[in-house]
C-alpha atoms as a PDB file:
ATOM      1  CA  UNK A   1      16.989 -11.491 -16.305  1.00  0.00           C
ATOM      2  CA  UNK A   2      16.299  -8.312 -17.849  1.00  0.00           C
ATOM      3  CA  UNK A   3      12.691  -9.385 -18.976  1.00  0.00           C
ATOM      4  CA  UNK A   4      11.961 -10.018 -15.115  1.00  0.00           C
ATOM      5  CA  UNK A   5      13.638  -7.068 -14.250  1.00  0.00           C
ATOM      6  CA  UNK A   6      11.045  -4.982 -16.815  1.00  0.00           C
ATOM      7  CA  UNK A   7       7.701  -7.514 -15.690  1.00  0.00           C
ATOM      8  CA  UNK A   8       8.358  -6.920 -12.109  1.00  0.00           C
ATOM      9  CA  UNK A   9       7.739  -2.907 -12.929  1.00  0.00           C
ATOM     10  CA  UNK A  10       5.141  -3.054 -14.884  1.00  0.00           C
ATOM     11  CA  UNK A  11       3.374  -5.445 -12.386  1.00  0.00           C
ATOM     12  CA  UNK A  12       4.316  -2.446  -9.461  1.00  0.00           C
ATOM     13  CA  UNK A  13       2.295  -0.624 -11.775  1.00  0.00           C
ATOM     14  CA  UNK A  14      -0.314  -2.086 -12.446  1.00  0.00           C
ATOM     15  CA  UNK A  15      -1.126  -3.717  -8.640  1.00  0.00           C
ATOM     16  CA  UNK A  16      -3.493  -0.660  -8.205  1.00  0.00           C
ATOM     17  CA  UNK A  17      -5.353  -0.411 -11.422  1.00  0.00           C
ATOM     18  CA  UNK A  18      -5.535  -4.283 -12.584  1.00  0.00           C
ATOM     19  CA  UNK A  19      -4.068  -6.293  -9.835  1.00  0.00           C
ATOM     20  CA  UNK A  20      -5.129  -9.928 -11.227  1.00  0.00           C
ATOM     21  CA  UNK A  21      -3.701  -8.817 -14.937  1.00  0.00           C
ATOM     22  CA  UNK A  22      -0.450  -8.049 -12.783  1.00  0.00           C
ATOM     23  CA  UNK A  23      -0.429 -11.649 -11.188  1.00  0.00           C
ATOM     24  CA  UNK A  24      -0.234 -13.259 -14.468  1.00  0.00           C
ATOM     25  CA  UNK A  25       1.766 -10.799 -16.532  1.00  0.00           C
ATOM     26  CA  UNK A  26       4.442 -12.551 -13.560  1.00  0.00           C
ATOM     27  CA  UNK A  27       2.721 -16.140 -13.557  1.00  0.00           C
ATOM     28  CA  UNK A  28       3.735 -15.931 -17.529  1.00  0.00           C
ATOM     29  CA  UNK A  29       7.223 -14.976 -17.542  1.00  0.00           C
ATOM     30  CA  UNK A  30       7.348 -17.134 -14.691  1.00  0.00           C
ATOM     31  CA  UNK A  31       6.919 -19.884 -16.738  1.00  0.00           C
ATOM     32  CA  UNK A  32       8.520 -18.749 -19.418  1.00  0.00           C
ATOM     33  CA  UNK A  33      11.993 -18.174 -17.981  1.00  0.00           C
ATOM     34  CA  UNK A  34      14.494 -20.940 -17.141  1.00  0.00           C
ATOM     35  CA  UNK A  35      14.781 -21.178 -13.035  1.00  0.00           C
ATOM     36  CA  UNK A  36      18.399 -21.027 -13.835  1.00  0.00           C
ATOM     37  CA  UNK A  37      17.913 -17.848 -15.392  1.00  0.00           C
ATOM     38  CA  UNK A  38      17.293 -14.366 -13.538  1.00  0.00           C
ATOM     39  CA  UNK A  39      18.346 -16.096  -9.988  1.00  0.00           C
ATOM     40  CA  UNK A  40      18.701 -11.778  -8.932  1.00  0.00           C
ATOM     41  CA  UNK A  41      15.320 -10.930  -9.792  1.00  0.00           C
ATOM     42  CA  UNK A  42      13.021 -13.522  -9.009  1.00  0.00           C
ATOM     43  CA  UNK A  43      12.116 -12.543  -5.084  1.00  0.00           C
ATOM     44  CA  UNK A  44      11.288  -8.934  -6.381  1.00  0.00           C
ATOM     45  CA  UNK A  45       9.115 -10.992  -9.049  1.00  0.00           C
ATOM     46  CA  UNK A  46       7.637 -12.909  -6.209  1.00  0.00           C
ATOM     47  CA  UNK A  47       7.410  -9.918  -3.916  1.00  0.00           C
ATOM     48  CA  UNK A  48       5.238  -8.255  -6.515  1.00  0.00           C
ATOM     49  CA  UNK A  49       3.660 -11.474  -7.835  1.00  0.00           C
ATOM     50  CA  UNK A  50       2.462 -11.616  -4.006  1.00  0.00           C
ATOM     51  CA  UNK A  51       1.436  -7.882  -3.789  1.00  0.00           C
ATOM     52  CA  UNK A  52      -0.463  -8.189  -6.743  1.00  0.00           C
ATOM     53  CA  UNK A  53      -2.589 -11.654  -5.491  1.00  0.00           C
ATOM     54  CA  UNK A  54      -3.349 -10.008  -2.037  1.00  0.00           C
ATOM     55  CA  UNK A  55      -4.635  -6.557  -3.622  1.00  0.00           C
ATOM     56  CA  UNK A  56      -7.005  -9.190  -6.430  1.00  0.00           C
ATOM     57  CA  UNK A  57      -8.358 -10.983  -3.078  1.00  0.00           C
ATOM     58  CA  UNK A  58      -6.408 -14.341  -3.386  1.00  0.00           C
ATOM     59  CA  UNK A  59      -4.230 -14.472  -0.280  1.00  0.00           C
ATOM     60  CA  UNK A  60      -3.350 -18.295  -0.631  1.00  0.00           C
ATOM     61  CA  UNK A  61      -1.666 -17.952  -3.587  1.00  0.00           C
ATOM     62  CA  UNK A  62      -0.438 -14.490  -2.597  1.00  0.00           C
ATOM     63  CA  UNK A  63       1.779 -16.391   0.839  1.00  0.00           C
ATOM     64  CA  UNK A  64       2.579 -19.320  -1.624  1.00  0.00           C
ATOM     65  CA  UNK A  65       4.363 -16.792  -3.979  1.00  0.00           C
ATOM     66  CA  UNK A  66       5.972 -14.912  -0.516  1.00  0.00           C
ATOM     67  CA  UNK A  67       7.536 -18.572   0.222  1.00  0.00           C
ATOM     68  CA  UNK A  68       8.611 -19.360  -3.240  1.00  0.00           C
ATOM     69  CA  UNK A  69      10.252 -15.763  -2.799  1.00  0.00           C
ATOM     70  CA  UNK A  70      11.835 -16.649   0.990  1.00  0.00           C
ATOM     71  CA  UNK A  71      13.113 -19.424  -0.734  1.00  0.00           C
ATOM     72  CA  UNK A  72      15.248 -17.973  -3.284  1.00  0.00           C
ATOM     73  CA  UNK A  73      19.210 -18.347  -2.745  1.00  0.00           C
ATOM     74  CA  UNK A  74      19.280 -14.554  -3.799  1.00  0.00           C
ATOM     75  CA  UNK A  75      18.115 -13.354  -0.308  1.00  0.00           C
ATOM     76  CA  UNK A  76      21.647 -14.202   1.081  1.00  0.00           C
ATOM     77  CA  UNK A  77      22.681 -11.093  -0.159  1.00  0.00           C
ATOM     78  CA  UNK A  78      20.036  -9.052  -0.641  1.00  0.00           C
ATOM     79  CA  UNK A  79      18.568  -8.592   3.355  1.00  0.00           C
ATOM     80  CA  UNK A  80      16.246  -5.809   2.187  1.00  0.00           C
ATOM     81  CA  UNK A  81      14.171  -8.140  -0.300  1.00  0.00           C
ATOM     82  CA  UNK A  82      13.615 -11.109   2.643  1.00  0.00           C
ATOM     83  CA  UNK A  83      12.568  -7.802   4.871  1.00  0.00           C
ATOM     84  CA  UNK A  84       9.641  -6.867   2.065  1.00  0.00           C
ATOM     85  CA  UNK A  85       8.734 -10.427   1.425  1.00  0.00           C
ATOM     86  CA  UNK A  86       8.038 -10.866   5.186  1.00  0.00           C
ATOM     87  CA  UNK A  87       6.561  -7.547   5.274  1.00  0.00           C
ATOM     88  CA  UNK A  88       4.071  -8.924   2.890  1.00  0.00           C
ATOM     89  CA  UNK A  89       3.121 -12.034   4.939  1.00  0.00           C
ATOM     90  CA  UNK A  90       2.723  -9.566   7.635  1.00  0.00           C
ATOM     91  CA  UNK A  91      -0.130  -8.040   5.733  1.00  0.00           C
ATOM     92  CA  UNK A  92      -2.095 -11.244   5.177  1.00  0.00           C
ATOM     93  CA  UNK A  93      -1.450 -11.813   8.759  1.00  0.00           C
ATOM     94  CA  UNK A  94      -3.244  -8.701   9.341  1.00  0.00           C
ATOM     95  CA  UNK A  95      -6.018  -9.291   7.501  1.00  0.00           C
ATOM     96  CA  UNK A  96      -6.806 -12.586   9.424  1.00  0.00           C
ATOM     97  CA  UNK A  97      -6.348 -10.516  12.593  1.00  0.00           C
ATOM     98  CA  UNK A  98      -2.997 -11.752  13.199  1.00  0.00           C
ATOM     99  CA  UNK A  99      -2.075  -8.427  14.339  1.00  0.00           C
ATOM    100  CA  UNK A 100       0.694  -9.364  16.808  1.00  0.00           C
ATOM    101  CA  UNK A 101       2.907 -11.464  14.295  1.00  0.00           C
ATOM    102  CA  UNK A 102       2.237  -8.605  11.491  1.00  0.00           C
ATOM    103  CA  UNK A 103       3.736  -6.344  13.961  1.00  0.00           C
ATOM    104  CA  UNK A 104       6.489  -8.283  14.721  1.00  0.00           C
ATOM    105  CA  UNK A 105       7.765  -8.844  11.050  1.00  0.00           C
ATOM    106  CA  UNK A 106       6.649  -5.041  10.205  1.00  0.00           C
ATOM    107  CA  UNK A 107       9.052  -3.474  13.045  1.00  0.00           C
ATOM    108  CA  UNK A 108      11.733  -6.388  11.546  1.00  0.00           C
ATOM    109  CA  UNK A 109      11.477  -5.445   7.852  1.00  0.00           C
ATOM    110  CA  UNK A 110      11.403  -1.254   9.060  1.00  0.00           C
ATOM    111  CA  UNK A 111      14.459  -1.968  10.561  1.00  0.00           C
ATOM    112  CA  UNK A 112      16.335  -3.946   8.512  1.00  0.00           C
ATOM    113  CA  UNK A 113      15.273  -2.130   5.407  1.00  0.00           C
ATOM    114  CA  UNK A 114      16.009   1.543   7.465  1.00  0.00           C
ATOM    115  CA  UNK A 115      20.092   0.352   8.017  1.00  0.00           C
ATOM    116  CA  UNK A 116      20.573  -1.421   4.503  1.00  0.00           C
ATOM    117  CA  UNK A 117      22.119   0.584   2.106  1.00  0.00           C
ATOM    118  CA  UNK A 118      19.512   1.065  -1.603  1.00  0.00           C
ATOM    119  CA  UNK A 119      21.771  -1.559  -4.093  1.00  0.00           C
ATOM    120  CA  UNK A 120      23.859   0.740  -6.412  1.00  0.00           C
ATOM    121  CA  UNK A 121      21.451   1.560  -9.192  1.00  0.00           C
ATOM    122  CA  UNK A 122      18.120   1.690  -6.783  1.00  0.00           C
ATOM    123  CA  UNK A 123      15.799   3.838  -6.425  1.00  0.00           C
ATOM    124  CA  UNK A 124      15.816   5.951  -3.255  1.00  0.00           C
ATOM    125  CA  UNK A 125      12.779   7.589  -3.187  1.00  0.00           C
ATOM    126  CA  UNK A 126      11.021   4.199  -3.611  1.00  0.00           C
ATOM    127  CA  UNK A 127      12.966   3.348  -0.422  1.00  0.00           C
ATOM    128  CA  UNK A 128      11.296   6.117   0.973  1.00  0.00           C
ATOM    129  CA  UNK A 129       8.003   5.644  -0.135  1.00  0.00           C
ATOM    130  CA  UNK A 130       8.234   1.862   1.070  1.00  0.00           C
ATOM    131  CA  UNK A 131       9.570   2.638   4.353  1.00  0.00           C
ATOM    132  CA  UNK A 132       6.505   5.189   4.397  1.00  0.00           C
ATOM    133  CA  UNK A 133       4.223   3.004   3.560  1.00  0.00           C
ATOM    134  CA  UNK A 134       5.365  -0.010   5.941  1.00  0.00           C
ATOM    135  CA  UNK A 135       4.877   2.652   8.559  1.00  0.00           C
ATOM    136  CA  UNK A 136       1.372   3.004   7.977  1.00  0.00           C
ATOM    137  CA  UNK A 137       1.160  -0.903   7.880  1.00  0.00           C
ATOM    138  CA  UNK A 138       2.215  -1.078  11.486  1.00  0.00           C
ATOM    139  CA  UNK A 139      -0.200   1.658  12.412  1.00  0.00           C
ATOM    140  CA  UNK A 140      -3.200  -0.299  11.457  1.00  0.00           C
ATOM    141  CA  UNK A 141      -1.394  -3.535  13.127  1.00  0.00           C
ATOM    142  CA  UNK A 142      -1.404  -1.573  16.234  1.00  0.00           C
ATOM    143  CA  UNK A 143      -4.804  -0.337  16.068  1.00  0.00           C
ATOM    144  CA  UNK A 144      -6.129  -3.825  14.988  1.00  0.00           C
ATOM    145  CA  UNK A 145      -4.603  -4.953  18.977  1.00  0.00           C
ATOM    146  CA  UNK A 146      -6.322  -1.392  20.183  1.00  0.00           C
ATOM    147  CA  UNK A 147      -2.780   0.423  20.790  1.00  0.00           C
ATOM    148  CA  UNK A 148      -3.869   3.490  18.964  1.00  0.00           C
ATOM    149  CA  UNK A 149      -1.025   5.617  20.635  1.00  0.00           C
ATOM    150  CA  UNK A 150       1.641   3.413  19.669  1.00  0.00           C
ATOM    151  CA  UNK A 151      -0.702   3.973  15.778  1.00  0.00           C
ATOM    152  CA  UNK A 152      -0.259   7.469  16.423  1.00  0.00           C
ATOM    153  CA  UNK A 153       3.928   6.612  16.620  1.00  0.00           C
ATOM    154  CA  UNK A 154       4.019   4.941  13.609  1.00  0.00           C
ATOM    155  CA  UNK A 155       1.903   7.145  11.820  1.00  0.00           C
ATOM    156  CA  UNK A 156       4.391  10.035  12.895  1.00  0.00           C
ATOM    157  CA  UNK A 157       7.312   7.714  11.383  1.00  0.00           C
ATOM    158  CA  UNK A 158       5.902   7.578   8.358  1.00  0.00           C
ATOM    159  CA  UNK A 159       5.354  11.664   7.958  1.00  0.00           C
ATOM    160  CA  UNK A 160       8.637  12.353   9.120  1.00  0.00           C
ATOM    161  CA  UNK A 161       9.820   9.842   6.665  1.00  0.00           C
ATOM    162  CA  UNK A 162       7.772  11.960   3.948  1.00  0.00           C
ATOM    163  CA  UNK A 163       9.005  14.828   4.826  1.00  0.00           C
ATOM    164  CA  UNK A 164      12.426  13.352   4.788  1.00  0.00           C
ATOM    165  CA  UNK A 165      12.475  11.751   1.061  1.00  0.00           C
ATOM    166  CA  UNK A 166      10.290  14.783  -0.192  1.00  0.00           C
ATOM    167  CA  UNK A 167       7.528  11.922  -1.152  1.00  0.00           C
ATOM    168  CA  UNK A 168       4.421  14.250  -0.924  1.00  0.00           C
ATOM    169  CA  UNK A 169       1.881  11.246  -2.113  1.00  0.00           C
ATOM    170  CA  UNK A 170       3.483   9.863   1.092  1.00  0.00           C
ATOM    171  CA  UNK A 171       2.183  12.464   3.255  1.00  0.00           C
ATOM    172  CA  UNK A 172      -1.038  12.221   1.680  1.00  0.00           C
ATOM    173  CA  UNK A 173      -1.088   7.988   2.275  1.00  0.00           C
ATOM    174  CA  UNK A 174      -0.331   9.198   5.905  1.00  0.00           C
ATOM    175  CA  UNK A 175      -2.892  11.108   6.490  1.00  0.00           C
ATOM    176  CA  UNK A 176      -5.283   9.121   5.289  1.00  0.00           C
ATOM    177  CA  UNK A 177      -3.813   6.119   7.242  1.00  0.00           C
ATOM    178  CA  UNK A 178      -3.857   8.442  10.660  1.00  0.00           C
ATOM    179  CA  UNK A 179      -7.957   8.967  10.132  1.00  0.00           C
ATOM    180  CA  UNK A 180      -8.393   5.293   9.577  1.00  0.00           C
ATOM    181  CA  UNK A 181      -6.358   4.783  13.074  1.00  0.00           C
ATOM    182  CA  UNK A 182      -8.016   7.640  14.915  1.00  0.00           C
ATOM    183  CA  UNK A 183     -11.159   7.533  17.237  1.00  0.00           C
ATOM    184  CA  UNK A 184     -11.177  10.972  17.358  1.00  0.00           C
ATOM    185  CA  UNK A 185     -14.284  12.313  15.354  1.00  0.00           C
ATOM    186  CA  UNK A 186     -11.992  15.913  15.274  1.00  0.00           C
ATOM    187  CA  UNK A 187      -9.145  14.281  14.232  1.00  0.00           C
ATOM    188  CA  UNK A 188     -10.175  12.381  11.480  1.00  0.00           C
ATOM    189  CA  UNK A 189     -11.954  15.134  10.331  1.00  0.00           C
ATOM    190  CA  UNK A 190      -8.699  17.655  10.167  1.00  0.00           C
ATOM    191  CA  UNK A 191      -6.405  14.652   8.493  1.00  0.00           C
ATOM    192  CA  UNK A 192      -9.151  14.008   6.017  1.00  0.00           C
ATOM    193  CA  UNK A 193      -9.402  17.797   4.958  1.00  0.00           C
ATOM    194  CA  UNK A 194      -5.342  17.995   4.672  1.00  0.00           C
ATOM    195  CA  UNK A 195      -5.435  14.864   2.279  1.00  0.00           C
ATOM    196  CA  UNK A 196      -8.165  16.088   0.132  1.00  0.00           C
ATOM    197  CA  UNK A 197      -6.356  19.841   0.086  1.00  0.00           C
ATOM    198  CA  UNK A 198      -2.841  17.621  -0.626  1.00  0.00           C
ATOM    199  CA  UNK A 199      -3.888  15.582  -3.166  1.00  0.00           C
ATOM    200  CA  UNK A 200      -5.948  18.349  -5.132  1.00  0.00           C
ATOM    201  CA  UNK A 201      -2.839  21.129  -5.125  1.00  0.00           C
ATOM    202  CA  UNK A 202      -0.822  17.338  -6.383  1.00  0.00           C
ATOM    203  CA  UNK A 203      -3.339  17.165  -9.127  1.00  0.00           C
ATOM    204  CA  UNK A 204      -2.661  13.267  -8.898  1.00  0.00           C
ATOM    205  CA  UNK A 205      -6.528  11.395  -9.866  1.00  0.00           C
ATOM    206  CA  UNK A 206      -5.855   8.630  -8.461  1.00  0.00           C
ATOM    207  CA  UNK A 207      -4.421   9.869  -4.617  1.00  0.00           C
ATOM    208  CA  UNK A 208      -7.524  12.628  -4.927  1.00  0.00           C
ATOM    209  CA  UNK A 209      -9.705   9.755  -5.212  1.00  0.00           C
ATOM    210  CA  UNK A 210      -8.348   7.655  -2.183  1.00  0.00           C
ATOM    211  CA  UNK A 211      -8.413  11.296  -0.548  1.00  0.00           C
ATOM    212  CA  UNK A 212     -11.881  11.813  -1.855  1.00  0.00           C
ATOM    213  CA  UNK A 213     -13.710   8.793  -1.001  1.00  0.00           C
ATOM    214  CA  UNK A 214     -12.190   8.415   2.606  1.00  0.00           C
ATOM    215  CA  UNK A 215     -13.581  12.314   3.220  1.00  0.00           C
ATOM    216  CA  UNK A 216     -16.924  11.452   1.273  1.00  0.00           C
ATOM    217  CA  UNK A 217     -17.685   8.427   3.664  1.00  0.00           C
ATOM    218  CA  UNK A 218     -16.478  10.879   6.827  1.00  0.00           C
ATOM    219  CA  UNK A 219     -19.038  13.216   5.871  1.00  0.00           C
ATOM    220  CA  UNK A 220     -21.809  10.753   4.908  1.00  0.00           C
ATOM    221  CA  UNK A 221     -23.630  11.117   8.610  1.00  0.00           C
ATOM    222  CA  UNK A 222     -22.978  14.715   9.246  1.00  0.00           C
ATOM    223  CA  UNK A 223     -23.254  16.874   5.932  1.00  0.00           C
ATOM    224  CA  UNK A 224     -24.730  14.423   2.907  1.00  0.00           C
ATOM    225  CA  UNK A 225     -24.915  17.815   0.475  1.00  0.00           C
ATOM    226  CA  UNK A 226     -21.234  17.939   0.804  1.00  0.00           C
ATOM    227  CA  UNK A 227     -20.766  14.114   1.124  1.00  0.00           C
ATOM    228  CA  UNK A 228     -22.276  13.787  -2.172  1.00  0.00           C
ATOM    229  CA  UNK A 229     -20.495  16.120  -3.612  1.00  0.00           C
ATOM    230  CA  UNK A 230     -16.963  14.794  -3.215  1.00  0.00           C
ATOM    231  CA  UNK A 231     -17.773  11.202  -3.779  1.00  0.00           C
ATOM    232  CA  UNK A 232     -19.028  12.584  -6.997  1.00  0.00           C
ATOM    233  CA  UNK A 233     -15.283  13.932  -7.340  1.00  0.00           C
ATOM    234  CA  UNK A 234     -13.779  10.724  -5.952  1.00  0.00           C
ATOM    235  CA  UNK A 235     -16.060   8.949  -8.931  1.00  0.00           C
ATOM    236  CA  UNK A 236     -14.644  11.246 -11.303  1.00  0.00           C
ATOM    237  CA  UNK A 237     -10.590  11.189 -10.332  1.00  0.00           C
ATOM    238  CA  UNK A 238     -10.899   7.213  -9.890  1.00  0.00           C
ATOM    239  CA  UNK A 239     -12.199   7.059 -13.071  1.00  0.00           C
ATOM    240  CA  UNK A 240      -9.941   8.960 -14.669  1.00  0.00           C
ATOM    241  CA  UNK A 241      -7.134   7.008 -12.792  1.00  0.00           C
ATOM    242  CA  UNK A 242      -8.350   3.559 -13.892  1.00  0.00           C
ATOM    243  CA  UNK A 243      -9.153   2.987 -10.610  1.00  0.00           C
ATOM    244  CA  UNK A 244     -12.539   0.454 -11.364  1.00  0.00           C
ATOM    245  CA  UNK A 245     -12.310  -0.096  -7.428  1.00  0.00           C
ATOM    246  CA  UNK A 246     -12.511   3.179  -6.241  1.00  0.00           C
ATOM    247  CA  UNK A 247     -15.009   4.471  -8.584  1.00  0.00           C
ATOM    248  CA  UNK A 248     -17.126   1.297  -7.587  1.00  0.00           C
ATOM    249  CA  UNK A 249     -17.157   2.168  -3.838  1.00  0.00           C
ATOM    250  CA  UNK A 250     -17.511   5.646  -4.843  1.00  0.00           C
ATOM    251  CA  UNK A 251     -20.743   4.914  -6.432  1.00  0.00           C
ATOM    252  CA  UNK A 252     -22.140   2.709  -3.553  1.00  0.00           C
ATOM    253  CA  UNK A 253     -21.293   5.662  -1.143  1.00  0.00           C
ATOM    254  CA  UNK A 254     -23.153   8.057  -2.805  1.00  0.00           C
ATOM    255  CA  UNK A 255     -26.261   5.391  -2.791  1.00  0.00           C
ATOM    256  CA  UNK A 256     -26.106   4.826   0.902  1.00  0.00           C
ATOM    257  CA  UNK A 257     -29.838   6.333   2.112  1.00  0.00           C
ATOM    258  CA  UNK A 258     -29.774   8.471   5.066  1.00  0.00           C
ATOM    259  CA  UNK A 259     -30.431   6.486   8.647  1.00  0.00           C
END
């Protein structure tokens, strides 16, 4: 139990920086441990198995680990684990445009995970930061079916939940989410500047980066001097972070030629 306790963080922390090396870290001990052993943690090991599968672009095997998950006798008393395993088939939903179930499970999981008490031993600021971060899930749901006020809501939701838990990266993942569910060319522009200002005073490489690249890419068709500029930072803090991703699209950014 306690080696599937210890797999399923190091997998949460490594589903940025090396998703697929994630996936089968779990897919090992997986196979290595008994199915009568570790009945507890084995839908937070498919939860993350699943998170890490979707983020290395294999979404079959990513909802095939969210049912082995659903199917685990654990769930009976753990609501909060079947609400972010359905959560995360609402996010392969999404990305198949399947915006109107993704919202449906989102608003179930917020719900269910915003009344059940963190198990004795949790951690509550990674409540926070999931509720957060659900939040700006259903914000891009809603903007996939063109409700961008009801984005706006959610996005709102998941600031005040920020502010709430003190989760400043949080704030940051906000913002960032609100100019990717905005229309407004003003808008976008202020969230984006707030991020990058956030995540630099956070001195955190990898959330400058996100903030970085997403204000780089803003700026491409209205000030390249300054475009180039912080992609060249974004480059630099993904780098640093491990992020291989980041500093790839990074790089392309900074090659797109003027229209």
């Amino acid at each position: 139990a306690r080696v599937l306790r210890l797999g399923a963080r190091l997998a949460h922390c490594l589903q940025r920086i090396d998703p697929a090396r994630g996936s089968a870290l779990l897919l090992h001990l997986l196979d290595q441990v008994p199915p009568q052993r570790g009945a507890a943690e084995r839908p937070t090991v498919f939860w993350r198995l699943a998170q890490c599968l979707r983020q290395a672009g294999q979404p079959q095997q990513a909802a095939a680990a969210i049912e082995h998950g659903l199917g685990c006798q654990a769930l009976d008393q753990h609501p909060e684990l079947r609400a972010v395993l359905n959560a995360e088939k609402a996010l392969l939903l999404a990305a198949s445009d399947g915006h109107q179930g993704a919202i449906f499970l989102l608003t179930e999981a917020l719900d269910i995970l915003g009344r059940t008490a963190v198990p004795a031993g949790g951690d509550l600021a990674q409540r926070y930061d999931l509720i957060g971060e659900l939040y700006c899930h259903l914000a891009r749901a809603h903007y996939g079916t063109h409700r961008v006020d009801r984005a706006q809501r959610a996005i709102d939701r998941a600031r005040e939940v920020a502010r709430y838990g003190k989760q400043i990266q949080g704030d940051v993942r906000a913002l960032l989410c609100a100019a990717e569910t905005s229309d407004d060319a003003d808008l976008i522009s202020v969230c984006l500047s707030k991020a990058v200002a956030t995540a630099d005073a956070l001195a955190d490489p990898m959330l400058q980066a996100e903030a970085s690249l997403a204000c780089g890419r803003d700026l491409l068709g209205r000030d390249r001097r300054a475009a180039q500029a912080i992609l060249a930072k974004a480059l630099r803090t993904a780098t640093l972070s491990g992020r291989r991703d980041l500093a790839e699209a990074a790089r392309l950014a900074s090659e797109v030629k003027p229209s």
